[in-house]
C-alpha atoms as a PDB file:
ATOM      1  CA  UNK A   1     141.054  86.234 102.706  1.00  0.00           C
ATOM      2  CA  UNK A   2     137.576  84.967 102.080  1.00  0.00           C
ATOM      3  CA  UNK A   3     136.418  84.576  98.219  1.00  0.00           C
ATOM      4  CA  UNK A   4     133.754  87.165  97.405  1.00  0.00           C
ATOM      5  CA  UNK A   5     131.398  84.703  95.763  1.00  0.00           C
ATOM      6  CA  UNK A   6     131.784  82.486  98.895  1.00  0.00           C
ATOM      7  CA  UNK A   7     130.652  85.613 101.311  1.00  0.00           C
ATOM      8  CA  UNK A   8     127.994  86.250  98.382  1.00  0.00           C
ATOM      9  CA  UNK A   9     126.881  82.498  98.614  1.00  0.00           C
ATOM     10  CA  UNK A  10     126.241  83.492 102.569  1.00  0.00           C
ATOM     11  CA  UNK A  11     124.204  86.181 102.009  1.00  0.00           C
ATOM     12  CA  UNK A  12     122.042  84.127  99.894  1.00  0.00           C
ATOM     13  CA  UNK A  13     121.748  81.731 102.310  1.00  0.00           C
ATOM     14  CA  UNK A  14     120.678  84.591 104.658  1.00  0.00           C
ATOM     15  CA  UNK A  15     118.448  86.025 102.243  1.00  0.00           C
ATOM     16  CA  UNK A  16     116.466  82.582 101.929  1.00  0.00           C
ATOM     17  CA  UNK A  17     116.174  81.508 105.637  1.00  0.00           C
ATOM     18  CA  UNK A  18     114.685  85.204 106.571  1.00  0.00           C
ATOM     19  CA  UNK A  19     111.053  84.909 106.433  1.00  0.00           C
ATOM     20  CA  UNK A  20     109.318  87.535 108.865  1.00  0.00           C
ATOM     21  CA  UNK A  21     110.294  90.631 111.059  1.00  0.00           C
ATOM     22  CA  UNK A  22     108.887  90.897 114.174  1.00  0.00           C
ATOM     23  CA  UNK A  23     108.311  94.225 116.147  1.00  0.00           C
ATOM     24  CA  UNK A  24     108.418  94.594 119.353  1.00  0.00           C
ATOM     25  CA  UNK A  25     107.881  90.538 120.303  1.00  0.00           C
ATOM     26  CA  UNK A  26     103.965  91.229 118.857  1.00  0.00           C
ATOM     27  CA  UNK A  27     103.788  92.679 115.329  1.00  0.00           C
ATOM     28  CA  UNK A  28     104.843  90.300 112.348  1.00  0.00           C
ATOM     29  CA  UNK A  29     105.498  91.401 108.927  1.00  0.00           C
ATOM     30  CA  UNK A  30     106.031  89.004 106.102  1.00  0.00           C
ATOM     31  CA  UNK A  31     105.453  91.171 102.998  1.00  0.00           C
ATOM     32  CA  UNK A  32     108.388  93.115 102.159  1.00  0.00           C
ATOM     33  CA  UNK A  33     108.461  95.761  99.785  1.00  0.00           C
ATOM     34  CA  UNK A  34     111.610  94.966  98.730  1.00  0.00           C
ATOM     35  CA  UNK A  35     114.099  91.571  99.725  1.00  0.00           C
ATOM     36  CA  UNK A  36     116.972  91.396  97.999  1.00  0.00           C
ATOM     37  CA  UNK A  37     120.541  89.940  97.752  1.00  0.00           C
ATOM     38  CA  UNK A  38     123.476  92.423  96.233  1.00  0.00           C
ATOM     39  CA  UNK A  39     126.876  90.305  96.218  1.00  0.00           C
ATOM     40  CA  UNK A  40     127.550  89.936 100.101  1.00  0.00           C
ATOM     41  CA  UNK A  41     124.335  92.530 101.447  1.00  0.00           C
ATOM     42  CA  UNK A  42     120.803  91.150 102.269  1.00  0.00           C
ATOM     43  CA  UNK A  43     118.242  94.200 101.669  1.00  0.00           C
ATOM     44  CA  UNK A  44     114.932  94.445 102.867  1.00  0.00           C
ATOM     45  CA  UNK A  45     111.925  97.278 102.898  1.00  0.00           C
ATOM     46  CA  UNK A  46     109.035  96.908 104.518  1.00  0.00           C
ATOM     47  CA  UNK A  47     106.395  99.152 105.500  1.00  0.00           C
ATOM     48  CA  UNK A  48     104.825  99.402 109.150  1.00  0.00           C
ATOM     49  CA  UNK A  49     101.423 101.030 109.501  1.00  0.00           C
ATOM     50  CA  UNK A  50     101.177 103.686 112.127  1.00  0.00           C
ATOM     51  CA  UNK A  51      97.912 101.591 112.905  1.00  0.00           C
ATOM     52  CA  UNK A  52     100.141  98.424 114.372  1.00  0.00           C
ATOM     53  CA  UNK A  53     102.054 100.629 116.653  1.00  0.00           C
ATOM     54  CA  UNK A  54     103.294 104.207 117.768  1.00  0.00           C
ATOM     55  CA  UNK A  55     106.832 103.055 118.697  1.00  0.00           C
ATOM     56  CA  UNK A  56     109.298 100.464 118.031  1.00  0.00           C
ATOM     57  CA  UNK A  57     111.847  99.611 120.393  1.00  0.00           C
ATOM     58  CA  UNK A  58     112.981  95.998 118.672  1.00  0.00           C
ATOM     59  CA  UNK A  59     113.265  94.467 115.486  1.00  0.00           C
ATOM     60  CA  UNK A  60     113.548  90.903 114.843  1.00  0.00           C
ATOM     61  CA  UNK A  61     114.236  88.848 111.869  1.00  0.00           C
ATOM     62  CA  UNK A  62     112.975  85.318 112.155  1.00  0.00           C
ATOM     63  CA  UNK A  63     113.053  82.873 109.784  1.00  0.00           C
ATOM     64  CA  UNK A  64     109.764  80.501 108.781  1.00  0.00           C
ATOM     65  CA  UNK A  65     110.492  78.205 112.179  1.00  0.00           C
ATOM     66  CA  UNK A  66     110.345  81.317 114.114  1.00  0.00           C
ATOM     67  CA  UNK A  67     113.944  80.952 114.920  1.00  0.00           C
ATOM     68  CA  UNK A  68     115.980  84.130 115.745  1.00  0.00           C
ATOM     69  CA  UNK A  69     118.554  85.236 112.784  1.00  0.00           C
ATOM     70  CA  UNK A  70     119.009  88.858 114.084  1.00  0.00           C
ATOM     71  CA  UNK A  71     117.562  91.561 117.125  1.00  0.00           C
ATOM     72  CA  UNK A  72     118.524  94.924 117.405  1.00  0.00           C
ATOM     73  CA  UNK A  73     117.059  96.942 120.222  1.00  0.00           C
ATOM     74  CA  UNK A  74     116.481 100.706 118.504  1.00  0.00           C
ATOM     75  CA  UNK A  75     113.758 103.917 119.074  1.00  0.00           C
ATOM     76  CA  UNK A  76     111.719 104.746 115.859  1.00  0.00           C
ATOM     77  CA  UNK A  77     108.643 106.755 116.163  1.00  0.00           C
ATOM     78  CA  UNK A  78     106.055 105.898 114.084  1.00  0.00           C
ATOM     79  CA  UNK A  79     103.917 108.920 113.087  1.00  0.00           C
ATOM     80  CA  UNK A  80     102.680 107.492 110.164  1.00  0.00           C
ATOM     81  CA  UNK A  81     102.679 104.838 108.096  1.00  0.00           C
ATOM     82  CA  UNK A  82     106.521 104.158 107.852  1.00  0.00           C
ATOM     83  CA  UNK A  83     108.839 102.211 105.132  1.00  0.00           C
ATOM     84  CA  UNK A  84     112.292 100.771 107.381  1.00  0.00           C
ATOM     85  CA  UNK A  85     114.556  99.552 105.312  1.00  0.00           C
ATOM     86  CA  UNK A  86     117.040  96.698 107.366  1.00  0.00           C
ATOM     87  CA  UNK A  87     120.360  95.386 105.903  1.00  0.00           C
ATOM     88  CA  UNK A  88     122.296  92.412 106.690  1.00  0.00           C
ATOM     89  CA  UNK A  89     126.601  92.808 105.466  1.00  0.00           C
ATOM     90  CA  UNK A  90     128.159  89.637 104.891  1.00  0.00           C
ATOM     91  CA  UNK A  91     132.038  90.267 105.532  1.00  0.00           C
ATOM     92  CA  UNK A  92     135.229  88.902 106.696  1.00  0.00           C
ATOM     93  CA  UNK A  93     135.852  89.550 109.959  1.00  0.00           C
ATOM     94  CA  UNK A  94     140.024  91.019 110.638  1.00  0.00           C
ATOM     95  CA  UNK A  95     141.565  89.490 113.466  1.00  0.00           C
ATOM     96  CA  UNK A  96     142.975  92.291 115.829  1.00  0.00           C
ATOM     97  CA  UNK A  97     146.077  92.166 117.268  1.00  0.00           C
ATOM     98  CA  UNK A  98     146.144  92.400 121.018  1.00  0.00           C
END
């Protein structure tokens, strides 16, 4: 079993290395409304304006030498200006048997 403040020193780690999102391989975003670390969860708000694009189909997190951390490949409409809010979990992972 993995030590909670050891999985929370992780997400810190996490935390400081992310540094941008990118949308859809053209829009960056490096002001969050909210980045945060709560013991073993990275938390992050940030706001896309409906001006930057009418649909995002993937989200990157980068960190400041544009190196890849995360990509998820989703569908969000944007309609208006829109506040995502992205989390990272830090957790053991359980061996399964098989």
């Amino acid at each position: 079993m993995i030590e909670k403040s050891f999985l929370g020193d992780i997400a810190t780690y996490t935390f400081n290395r992310i540094a941008k999102i990118v949308l859809n391989d053209t829009v960056e975003i490096k002001d969050f409304v909210i980045k945060e670390v709560t013991e073993s969860t990275v938390g992050m708000q940030y706001i896309v304006p409906v001006k930057s694009m009418s649909l995002i189909t993937k989200i990157d997190i980068k960190d400041s030498n544009n190196k890849l951390i995360t990509s998820n490949n989703v569908y969000v409409p944007i309609y208006s200006d829109t506040l995502l809010l992205e989390t990272i979990n830090v957790r053991e992972a359980l061996k399964q048997n098989g």
